[in-house]
N, C-alpha and C. Protein backbone atom coordinates (compact mmCIF):
# COMPACT_ATOMS: atom_id res chain seq x y z
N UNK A 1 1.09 -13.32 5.81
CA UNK A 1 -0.31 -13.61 6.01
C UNK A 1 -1.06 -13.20 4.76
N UNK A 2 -1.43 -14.05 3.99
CA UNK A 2 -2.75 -13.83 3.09
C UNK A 2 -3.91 -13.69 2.98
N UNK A 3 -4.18 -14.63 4.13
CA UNK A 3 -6.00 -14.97 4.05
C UNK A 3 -6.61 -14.81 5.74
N UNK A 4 -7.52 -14.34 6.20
CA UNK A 4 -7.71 -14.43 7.59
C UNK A 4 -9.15 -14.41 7.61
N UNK A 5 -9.66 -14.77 8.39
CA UNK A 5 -11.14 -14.81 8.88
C UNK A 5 -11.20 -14.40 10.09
N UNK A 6 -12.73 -12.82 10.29
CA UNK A 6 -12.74 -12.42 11.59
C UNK A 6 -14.07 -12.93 11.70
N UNK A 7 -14.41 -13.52 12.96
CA UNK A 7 -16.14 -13.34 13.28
C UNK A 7 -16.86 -12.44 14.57
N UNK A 8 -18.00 -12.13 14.23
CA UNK A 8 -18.74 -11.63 15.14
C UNK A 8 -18.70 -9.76 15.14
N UNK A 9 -17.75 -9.33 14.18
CA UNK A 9 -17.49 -8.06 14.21
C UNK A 9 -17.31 -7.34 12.89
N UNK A 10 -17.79 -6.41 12.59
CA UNK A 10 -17.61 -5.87 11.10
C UNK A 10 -15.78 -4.91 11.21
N UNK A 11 -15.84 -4.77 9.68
CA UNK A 11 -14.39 -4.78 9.16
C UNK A 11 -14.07 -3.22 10.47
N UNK A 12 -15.16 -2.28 10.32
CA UNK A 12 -14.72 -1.03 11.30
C UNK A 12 -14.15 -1.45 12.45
N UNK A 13 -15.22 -1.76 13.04
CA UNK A 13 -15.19 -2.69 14.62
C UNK A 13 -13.71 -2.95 14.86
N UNK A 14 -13.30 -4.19 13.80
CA UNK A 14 -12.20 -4.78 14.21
C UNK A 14 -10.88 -3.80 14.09
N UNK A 15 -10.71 -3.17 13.49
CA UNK A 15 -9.48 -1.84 12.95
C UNK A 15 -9.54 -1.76 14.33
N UNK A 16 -10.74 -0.89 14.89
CA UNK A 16 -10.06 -0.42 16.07
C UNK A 16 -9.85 -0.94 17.17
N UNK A 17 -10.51 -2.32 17.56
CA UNK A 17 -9.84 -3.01 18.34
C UNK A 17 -8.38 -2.92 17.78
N UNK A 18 -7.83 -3.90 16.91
CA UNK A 18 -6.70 -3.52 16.83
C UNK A 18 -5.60 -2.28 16.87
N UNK A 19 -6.44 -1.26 16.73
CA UNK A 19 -5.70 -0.10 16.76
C UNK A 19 -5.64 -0.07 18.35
N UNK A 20 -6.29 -0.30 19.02
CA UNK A 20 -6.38 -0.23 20.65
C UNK A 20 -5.47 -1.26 21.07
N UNK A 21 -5.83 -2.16 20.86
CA UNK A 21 -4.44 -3.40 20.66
C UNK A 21 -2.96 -3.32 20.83
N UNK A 22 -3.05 -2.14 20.02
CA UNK A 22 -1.51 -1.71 18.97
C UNK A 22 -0.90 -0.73 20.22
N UNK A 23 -1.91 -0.02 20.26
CA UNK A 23 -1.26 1.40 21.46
C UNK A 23 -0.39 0.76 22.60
N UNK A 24 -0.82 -0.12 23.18
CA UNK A 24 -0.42 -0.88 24.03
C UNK A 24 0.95 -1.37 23.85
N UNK A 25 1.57 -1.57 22.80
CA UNK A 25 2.98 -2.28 22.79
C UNK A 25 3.58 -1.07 21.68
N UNK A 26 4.90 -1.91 21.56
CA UNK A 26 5.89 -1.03 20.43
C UNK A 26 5.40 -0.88 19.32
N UNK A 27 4.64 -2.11 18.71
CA UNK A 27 3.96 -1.53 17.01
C UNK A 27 3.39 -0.24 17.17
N UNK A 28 2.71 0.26 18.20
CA UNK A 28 1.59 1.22 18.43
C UNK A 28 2.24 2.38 17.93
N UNK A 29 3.38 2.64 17.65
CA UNK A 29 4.19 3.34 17.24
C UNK A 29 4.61 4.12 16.00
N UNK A 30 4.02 2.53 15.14
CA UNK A 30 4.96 2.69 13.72
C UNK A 30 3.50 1.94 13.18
N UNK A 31 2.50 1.11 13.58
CA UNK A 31 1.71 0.55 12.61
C UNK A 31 0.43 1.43 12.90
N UNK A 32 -0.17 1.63 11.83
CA UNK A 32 -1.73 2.50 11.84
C UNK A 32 -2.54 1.39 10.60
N UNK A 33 -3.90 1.60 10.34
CA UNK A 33 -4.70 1.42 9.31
C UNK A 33 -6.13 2.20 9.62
N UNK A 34 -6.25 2.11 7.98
CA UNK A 34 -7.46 2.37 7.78
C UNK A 34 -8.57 1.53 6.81
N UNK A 35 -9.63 1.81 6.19
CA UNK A 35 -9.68 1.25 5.46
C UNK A 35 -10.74 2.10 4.26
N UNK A 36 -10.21 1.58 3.02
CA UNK A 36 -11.01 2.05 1.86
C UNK A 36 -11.58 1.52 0.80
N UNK A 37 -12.49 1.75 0.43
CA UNK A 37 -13.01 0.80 -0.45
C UNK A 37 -12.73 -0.60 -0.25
N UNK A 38 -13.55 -1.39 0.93
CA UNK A 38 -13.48 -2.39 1.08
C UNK A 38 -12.02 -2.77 1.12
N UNK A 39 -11.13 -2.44 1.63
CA UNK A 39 -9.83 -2.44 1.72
C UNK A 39 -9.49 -1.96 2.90
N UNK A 40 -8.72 -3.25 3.81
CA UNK A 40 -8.15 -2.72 5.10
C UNK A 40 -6.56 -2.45 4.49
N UNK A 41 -5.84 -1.35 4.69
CA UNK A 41 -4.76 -1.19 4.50
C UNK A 41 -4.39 -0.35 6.24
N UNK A 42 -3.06 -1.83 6.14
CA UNK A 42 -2.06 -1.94 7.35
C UNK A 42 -0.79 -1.09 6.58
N UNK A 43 -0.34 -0.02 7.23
CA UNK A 43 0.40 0.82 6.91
C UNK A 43 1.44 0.51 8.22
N UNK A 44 2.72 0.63 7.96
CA UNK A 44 4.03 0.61 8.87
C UNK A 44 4.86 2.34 8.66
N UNK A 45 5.04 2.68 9.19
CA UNK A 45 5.69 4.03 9.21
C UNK A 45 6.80 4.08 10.21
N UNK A 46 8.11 3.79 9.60
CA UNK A 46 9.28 3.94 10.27
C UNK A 46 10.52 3.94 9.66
N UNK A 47 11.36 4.88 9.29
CA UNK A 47 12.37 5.37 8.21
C UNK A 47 11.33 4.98 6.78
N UNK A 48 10.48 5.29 6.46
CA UNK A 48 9.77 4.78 4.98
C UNK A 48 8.27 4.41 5.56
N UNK A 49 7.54 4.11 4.45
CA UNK A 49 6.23 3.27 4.27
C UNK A 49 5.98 2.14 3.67
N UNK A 50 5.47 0.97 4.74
CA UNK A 50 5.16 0.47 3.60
C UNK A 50 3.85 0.05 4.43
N UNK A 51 2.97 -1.06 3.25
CA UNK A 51 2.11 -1.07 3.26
C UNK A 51 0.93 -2.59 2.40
N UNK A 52 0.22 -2.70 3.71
CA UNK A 52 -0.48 -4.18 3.03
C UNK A 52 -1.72 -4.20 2.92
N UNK A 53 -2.34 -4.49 1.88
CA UNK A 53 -3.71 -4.12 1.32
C UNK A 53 -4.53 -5.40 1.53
N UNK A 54 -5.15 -5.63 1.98
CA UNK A 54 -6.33 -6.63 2.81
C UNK A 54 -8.17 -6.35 1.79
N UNK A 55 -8.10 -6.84 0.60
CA UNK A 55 -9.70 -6.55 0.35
C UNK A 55 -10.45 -7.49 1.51
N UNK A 56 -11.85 -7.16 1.70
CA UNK A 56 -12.55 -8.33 2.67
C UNK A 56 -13.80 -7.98 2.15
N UNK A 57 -14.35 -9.44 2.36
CA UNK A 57 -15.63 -10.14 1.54
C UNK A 57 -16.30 -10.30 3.18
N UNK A 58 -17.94 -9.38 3.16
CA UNK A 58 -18.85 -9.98 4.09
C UNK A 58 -18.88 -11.22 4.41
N UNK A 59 -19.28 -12.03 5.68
CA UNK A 59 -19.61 -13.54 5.28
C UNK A 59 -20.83 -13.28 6.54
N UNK A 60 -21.80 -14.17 6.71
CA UNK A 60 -22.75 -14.32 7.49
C UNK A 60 -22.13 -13.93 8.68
N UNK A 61 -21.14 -14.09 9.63
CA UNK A 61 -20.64 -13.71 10.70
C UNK A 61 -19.55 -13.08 11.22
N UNK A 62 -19.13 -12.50 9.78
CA UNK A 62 -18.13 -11.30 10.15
C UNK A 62 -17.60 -10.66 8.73
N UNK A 63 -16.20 -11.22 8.68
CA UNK A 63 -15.72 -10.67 6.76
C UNK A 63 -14.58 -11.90 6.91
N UNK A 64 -13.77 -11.72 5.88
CA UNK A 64 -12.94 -12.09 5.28
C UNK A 64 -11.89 -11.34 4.28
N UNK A 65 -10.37 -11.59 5.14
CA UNK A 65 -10.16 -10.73 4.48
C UNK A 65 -8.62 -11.40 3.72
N UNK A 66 -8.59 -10.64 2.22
CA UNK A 66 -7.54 -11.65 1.46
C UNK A 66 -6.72 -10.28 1.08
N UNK A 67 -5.57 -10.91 1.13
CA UNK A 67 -4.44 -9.80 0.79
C UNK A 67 -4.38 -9.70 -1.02
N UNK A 68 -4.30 -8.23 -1.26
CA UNK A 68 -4.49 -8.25 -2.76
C UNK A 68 -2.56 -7.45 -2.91
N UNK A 69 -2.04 -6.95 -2.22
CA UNK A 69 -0.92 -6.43 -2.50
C UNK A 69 -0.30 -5.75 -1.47
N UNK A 70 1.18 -5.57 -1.43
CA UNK A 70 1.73 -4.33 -0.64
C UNK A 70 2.88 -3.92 -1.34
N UNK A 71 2.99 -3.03 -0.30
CA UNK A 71 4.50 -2.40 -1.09
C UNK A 71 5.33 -2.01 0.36
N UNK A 72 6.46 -2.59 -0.15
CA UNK A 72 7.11 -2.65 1.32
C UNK A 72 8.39 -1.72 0.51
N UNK A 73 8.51 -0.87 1.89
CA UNK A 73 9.96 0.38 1.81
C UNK A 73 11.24 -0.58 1.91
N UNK A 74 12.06 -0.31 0.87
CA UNK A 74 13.55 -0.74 0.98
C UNK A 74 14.00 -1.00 2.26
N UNK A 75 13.83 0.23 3.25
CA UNK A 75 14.74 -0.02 4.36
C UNK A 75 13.86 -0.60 5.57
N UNK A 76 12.57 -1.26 4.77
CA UNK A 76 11.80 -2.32 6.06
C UNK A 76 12.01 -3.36 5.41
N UNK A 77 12.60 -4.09 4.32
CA UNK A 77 12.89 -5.18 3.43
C UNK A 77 13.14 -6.24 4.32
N UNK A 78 14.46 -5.84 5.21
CA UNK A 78 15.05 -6.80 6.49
C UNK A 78 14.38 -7.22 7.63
N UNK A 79 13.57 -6.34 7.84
CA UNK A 79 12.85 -6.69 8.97
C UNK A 79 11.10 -7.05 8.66
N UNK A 80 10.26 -6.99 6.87
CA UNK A 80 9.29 -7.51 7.17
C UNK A 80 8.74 -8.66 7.51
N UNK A 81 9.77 -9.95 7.57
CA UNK A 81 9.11 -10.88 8.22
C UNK A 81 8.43 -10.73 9.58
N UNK A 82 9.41 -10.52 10.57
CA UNK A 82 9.68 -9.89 12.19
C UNK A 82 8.62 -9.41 11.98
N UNK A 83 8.20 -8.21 11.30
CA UNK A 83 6.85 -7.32 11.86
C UNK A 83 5.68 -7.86 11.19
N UNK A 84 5.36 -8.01 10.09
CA UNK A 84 4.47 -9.39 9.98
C UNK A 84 4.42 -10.14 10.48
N UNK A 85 5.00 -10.85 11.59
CA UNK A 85 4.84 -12.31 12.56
C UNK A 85 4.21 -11.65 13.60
N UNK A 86 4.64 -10.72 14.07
CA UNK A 86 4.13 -9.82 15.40
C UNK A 86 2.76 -9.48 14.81
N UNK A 87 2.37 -8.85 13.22
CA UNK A 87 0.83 -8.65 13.36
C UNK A 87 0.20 -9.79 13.11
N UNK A 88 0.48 -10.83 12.89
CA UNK A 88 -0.22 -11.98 12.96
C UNK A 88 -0.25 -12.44 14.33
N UNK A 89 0.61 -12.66 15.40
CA UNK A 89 0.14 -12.52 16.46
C UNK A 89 -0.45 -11.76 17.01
N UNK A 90 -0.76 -10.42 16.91
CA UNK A 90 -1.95 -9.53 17.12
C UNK A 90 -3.50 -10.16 16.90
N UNK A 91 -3.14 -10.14 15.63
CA UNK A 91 -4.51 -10.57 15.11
C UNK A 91 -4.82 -12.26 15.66
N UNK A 92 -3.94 -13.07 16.05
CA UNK A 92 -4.15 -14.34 16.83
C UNK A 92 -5.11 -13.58 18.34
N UNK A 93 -4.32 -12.98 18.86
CA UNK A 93 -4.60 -12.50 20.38
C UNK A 93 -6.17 -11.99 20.29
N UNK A 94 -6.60 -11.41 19.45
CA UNK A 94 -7.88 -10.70 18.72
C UNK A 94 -8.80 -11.83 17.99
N UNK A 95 -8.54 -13.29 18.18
CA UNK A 95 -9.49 -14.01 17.90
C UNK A 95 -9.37 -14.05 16.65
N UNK A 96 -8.48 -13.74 15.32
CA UNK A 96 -8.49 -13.88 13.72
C UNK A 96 -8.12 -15.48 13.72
N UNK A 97 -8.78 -15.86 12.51
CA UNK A 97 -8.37 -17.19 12.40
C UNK A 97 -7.39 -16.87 11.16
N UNK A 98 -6.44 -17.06 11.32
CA UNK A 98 -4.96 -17.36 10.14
C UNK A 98 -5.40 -18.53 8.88
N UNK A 99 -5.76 -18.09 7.56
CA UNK A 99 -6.35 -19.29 6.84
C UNK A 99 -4.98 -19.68 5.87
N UNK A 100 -4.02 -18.02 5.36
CA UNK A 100 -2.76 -19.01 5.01
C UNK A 100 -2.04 -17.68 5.47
């Protein structure tokens, strides 16, 4: 996931829906974020770290947010597709529109 569009909610707002989201199933486990400097960073924590950096641009009805980098742990190499598909279905279930 690169590009996503949220509406109706600022960048805080939405973290913690999703963090509330998250508790609920197995990610709730191993995925956390926060965000800094205009930067949502999705952090995975399980044998290692890794980690995906989300800058987001205001827009009239919510933000936008574009992936500027991550760094994924060796021993999540195999499995980051799998857990990237699952947070993109998160963020589907949460109303994100998927732009790529």
């Amino acid at each position: 996931m690169q590009e996503f569009e949220v509406e109706g909610i600022t960048p805080d707002r939405f973290l913690t829906k999703v963090r509330r989201f998250l508790k609920k199933g197995p990610l709730g486990n191993i995925i956390s974020g926060r965000i800094e400097n205009n930067t949502i960073i999705i952090e995975f924590s399980q044998l290692g770290k890794s980690q995906l950096f989300y800058r987001y641009d205001l827009t009239e009805n919510g933000f936008r947010g574009n992936k500027i980098k991550e760094k994924i742990a060796f021993s999540h190499s195999m499995l980051r597709n799998q857990v990237e598909s699952e947070l993109v279905q998160v963020f589907k279930r949460l109303g994100v529109k998927i732009l790529k």
